[in-house]
PDB file of N, CA and C in Angstrom:
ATOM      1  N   UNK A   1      60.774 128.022  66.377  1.00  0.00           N
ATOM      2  CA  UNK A   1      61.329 126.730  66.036  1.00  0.00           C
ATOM      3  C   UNK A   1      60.664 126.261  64.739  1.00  0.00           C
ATOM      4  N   UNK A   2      61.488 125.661  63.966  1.00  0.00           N
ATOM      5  CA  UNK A   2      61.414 125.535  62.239  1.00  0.00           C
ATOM      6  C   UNK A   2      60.026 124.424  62.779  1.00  0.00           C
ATOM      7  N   UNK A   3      59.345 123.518  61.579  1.00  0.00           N
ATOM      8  CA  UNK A   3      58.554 122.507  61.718  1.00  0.00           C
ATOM      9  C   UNK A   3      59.266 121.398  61.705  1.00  0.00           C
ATOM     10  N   UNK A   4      60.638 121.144  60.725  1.00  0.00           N
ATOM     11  CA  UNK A   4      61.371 120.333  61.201  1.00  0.00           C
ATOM     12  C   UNK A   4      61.841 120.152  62.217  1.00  0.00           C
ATOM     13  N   UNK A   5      62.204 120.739  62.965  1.00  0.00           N
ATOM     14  CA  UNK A   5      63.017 120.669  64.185  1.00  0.00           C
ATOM     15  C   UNK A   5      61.960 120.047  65.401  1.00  0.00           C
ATOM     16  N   UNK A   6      60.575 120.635  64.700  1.00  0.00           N
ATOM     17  CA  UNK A   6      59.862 120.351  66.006  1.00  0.00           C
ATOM     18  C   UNK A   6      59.043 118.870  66.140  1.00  0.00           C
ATOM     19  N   UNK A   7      59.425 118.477  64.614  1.00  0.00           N
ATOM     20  CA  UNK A   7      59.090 117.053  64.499  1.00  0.00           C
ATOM     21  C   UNK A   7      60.386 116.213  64.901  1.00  0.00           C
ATOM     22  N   UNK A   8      61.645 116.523  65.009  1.00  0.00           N
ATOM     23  CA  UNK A   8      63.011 115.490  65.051  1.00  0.00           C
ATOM     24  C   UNK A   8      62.713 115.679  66.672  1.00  0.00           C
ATOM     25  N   UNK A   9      62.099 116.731  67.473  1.00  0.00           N
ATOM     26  CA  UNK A   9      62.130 116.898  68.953  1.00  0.00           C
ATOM     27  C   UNK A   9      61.137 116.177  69.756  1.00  0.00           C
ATOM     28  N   UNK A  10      59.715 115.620  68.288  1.00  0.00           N
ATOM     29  CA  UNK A  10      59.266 114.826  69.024  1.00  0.00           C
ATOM     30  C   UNK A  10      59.319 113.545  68.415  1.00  0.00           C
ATOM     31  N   UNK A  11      60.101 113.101  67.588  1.00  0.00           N
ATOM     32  CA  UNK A  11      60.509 111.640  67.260  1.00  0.00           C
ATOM     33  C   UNK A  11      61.908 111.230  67.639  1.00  0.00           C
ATOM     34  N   UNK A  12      62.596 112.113  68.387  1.00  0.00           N
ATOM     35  CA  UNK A  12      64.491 111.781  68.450  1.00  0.00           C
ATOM     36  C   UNK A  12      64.637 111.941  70.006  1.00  0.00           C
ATOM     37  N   UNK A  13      64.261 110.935  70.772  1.00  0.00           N
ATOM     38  CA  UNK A  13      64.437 111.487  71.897  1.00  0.00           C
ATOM     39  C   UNK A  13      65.721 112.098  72.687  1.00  0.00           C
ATOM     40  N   UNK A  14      67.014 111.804  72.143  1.00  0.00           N
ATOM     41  CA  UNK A  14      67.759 112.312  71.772  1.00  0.00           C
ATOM     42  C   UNK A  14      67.996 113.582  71.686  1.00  0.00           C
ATOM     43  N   UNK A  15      67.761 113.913  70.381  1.00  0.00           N
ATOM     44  CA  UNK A  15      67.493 115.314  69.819  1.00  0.00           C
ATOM     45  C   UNK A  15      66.628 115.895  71.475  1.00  0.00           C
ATOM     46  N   UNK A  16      65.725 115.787  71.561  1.00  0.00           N
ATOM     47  CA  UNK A  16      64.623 116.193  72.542  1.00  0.00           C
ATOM     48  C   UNK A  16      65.479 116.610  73.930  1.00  0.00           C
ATOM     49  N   UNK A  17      66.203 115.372  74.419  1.00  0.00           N
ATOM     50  CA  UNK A  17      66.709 115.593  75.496  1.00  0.00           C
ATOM     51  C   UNK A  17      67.918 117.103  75.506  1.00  0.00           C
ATOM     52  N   UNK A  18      68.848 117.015  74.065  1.00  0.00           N
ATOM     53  CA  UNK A  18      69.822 118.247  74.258  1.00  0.00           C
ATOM     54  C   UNK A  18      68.968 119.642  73.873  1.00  0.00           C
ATOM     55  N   UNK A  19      67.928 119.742  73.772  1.00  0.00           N
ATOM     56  CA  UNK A  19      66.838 121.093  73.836  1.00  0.00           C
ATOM     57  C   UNK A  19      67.408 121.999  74.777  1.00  0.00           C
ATOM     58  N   UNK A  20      67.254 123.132  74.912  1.00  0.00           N
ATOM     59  CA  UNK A  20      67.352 124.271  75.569  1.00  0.00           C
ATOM     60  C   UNK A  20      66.152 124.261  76.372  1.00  0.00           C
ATOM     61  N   UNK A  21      65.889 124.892  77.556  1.00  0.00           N
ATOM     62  CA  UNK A  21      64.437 124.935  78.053  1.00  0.00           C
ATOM     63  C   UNK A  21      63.646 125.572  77.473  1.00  0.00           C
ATOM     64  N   UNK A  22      63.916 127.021  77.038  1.00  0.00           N
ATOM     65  CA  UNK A  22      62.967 127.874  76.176  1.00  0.00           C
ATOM     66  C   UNK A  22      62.631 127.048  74.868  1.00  0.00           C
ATOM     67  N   UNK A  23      63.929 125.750  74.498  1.00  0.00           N
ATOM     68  CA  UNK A  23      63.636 125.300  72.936  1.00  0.00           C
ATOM     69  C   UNK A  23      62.093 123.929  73.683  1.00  0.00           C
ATOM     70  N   UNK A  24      62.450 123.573  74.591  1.00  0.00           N
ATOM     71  CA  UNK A  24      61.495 122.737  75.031  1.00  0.00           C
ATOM     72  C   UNK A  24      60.316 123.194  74.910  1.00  0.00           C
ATOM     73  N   UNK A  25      60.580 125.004  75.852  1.00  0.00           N
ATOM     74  CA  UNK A  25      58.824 125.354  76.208  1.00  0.00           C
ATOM     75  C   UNK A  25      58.438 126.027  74.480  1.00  0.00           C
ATOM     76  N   UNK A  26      59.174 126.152  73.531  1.00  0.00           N
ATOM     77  CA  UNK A  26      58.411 126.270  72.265  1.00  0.00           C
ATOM     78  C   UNK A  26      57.635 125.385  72.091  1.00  0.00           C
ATOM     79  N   UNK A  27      58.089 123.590  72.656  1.00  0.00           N
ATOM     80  CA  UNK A  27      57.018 122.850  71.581  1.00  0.00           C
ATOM     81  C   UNK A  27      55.607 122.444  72.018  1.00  0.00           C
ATOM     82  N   UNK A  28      55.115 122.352  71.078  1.00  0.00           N
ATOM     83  CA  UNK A  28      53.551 122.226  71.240  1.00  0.00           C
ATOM     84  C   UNK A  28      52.876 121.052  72.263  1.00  0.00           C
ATOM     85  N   UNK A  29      52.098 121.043  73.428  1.00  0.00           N
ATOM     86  CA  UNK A  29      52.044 119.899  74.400  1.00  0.00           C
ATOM     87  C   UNK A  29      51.726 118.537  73.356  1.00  0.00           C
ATOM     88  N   UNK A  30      51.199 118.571  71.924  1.00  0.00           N
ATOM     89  CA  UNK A  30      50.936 117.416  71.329  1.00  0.00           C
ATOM     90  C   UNK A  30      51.679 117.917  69.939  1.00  0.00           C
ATOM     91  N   UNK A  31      52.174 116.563  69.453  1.00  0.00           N
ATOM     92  CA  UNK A  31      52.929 116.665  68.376  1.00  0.00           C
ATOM     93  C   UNK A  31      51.608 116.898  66.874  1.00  0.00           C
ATOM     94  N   UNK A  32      50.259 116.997  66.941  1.00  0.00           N
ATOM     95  CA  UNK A  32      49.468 116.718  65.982  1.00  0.00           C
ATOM     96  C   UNK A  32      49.156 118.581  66.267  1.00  0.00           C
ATOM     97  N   UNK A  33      49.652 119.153  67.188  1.00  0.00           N
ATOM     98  CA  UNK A  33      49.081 120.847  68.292  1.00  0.00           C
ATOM     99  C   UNK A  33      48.118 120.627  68.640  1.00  0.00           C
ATOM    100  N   UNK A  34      47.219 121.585  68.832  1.00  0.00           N
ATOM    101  CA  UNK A  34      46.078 121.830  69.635  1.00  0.00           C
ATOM    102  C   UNK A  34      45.159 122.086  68.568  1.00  0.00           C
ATOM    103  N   UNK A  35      44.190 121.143  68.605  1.00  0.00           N
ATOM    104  CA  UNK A  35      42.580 121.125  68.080  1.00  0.00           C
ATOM    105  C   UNK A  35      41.626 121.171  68.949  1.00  0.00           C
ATOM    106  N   UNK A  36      40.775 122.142  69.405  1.00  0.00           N
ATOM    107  CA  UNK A  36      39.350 122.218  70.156  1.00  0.00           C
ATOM    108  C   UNK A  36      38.550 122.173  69.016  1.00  0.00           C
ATOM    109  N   UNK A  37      37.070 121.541  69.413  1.00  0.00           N
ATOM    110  CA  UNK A  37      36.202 122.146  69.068  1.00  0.00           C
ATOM    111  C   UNK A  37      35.123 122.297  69.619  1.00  0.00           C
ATOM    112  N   UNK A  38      33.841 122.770  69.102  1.00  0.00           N
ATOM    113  CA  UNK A  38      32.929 123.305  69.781  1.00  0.00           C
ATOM    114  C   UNK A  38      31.864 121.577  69.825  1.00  0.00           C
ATOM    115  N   UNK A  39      30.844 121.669  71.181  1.00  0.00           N
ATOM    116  CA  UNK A  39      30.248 120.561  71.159  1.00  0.00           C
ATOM    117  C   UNK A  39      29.353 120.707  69.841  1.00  0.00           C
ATOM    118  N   UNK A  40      29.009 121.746  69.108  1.00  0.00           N
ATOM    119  CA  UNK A  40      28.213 121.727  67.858  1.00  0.00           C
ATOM    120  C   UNK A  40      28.629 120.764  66.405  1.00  0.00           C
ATOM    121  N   UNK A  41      30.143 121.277  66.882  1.00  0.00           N
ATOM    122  CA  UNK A  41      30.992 120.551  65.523  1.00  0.00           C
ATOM    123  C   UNK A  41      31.534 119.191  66.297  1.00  0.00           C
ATOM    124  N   UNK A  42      31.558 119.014  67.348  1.00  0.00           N
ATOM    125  CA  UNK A  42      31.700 117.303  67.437  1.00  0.00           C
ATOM    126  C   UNK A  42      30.794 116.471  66.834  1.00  0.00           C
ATOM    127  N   UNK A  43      28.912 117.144  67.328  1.00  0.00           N
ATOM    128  CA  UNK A  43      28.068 116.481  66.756  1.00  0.00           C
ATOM    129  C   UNK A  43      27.836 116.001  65.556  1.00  0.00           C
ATOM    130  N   UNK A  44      28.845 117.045  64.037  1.00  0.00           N
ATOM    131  CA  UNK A  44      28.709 116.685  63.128  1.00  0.00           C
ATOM    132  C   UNK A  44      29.744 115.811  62.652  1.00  0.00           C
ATOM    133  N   UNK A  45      30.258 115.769  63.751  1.00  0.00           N
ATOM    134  CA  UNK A  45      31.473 114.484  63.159  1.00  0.00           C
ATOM    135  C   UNK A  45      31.240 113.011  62.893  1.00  0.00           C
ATOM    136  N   UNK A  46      31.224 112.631  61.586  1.00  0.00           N
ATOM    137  CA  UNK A  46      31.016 111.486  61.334  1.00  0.00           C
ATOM    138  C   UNK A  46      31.588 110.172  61.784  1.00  0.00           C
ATOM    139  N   UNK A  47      30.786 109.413  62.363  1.00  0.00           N
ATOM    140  CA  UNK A  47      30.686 108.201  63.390  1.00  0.00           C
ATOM    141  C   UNK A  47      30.724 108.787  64.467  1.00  0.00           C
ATOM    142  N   UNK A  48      30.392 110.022  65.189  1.00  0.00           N
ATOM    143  CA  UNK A  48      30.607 110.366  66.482  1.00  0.00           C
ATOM    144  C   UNK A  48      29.132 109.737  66.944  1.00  0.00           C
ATOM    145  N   UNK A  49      28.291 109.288  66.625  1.00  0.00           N
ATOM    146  CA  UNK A  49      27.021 108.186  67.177  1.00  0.00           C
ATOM    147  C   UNK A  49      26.766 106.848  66.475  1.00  0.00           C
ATOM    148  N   UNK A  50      26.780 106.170  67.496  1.00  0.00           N
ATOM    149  CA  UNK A  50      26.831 104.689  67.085  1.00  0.00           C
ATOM    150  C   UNK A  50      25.144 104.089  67.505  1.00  0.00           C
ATOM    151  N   UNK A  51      24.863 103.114  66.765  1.00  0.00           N
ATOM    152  CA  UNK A  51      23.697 102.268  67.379  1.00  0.00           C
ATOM    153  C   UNK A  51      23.756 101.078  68.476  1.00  0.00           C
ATOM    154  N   UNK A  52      24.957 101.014  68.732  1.00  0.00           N
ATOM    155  CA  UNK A  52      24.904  99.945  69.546  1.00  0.00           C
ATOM    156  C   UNK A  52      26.489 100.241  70.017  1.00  0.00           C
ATOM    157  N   UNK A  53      27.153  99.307  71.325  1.00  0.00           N
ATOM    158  CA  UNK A  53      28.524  99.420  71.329  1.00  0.00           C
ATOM    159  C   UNK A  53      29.580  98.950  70.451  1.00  0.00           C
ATOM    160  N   UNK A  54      30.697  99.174  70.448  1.00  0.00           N
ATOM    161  CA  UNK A  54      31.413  98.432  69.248  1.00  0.00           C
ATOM    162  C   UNK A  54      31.807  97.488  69.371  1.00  0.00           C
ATOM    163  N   UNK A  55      32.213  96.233  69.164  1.00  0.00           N
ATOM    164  CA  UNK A  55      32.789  95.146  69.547  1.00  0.00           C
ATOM    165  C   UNK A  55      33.767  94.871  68.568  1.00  0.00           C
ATOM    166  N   UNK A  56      34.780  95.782  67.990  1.00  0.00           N
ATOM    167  CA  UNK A  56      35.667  95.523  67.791  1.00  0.00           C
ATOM    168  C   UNK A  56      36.059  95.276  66.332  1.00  0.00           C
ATOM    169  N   UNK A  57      34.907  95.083  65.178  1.00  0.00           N
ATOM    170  CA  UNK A  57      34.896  94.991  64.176  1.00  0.00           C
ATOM    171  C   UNK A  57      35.678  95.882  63.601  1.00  0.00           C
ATOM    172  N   UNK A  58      36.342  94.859  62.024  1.00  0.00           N
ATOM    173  CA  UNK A  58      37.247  95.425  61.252  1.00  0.00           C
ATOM    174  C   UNK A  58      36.617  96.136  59.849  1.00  0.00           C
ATOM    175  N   UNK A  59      36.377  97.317  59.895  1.00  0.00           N
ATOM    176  CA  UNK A  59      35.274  97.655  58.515  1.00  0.00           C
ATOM    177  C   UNK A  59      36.152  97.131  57.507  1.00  0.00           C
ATOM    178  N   UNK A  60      37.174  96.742  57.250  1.00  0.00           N
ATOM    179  CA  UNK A  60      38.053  96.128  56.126  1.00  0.00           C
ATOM    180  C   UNK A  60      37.677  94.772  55.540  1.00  0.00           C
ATOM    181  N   UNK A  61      37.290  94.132  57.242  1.00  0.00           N
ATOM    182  CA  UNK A  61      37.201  93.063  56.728  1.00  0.00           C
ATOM    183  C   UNK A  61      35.665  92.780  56.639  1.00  0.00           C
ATOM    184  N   UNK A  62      34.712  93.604  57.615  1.00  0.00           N
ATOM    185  CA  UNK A  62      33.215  93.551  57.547  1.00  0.00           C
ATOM    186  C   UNK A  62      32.726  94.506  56.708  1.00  0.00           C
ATOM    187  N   UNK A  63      33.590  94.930  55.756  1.00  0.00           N
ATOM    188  CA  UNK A  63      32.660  96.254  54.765  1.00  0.00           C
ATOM    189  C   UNK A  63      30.952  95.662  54.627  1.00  0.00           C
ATOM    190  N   UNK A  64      30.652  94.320  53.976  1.00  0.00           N
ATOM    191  CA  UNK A  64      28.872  94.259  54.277  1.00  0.00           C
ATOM    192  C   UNK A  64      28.863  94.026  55.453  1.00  0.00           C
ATOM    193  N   UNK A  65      28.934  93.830  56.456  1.00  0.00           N
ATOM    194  CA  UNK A  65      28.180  93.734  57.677  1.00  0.00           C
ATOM    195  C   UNK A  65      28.245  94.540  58.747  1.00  0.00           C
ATOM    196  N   UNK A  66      29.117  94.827  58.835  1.00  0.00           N
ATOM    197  CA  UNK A  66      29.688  96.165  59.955  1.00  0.00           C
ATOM    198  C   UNK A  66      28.377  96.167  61.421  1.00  0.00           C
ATOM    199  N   UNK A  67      29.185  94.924  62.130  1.00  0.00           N
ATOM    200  CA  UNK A  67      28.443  94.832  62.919  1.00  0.00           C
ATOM    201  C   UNK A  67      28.261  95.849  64.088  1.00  0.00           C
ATOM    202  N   UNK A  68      27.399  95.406  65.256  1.00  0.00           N
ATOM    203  CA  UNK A  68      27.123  96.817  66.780  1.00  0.00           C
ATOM    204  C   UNK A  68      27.047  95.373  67.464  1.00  0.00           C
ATOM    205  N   UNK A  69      26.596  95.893  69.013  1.00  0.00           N
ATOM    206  CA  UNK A  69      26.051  94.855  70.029  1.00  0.00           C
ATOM    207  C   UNK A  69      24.786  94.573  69.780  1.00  0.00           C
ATOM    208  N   UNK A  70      24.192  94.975  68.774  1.00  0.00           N
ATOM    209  CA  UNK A  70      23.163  94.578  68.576  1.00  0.00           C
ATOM    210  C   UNK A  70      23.054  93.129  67.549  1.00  0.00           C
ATOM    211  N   UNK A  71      23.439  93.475  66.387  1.00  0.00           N
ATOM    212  CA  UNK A  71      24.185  92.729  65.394  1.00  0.00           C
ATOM    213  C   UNK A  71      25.115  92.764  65.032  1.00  0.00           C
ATOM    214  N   UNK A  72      26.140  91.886  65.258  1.00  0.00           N
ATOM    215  CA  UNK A  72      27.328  91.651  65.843  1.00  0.00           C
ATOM    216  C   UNK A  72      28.050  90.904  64.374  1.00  0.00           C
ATOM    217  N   UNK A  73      29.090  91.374  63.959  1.00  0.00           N
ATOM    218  CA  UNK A  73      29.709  90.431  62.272  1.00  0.00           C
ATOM    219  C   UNK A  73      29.755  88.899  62.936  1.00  0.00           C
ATOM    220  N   UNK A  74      29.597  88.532  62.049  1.00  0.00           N
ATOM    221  CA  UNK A  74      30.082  86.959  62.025  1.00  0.00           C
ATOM    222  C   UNK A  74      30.919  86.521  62.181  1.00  0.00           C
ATOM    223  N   UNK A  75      31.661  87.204  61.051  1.00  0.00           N
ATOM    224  CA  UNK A  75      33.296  86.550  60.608  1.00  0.00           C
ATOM    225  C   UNK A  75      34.156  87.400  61.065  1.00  0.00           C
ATOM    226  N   UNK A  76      33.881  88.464  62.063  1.00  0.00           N
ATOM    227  CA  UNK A  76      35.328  89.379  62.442  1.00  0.00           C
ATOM    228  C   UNK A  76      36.229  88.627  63.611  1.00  0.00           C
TER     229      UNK A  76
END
């Protein structure tokens, strides 16, 4: 199945529903496919550790302050 097709199958539900079964079991269980990785390379994923919990802050709008539960933005 083309890459187009397999994007109109998961944005057209439509499209999706008149699939063939074999055209169904082509598509990928997630429309982004399948990414693993190893717990080594999670660790290096940036922001995968925080100092505190998040409460929700907008780095857009807190670029200086970027608060945690510890210190928390002001203005978010």
């Amino acid at each position: 199945m083309s890459l187009d097709k397999i994007i109109r199958a998961w944005e057209d539900p439509e499209y999706r529903s008149s699939l063939s079964a074999a055209d169904l079991a082509a598509l990928p269980e997630s429309p982004a496919g399948g990414i693993e990785l190893t717990d080594a390379e999670l660790g290096t994923v940036i922001g995968a550790a925080q100092s505190g919990a998040s409460v929700g802050c907008n780095t857009k709008t807190c670029a200086t302050t970027r608060g945690n539960s510890v210190n928390p933005c002001g203005s978010c």
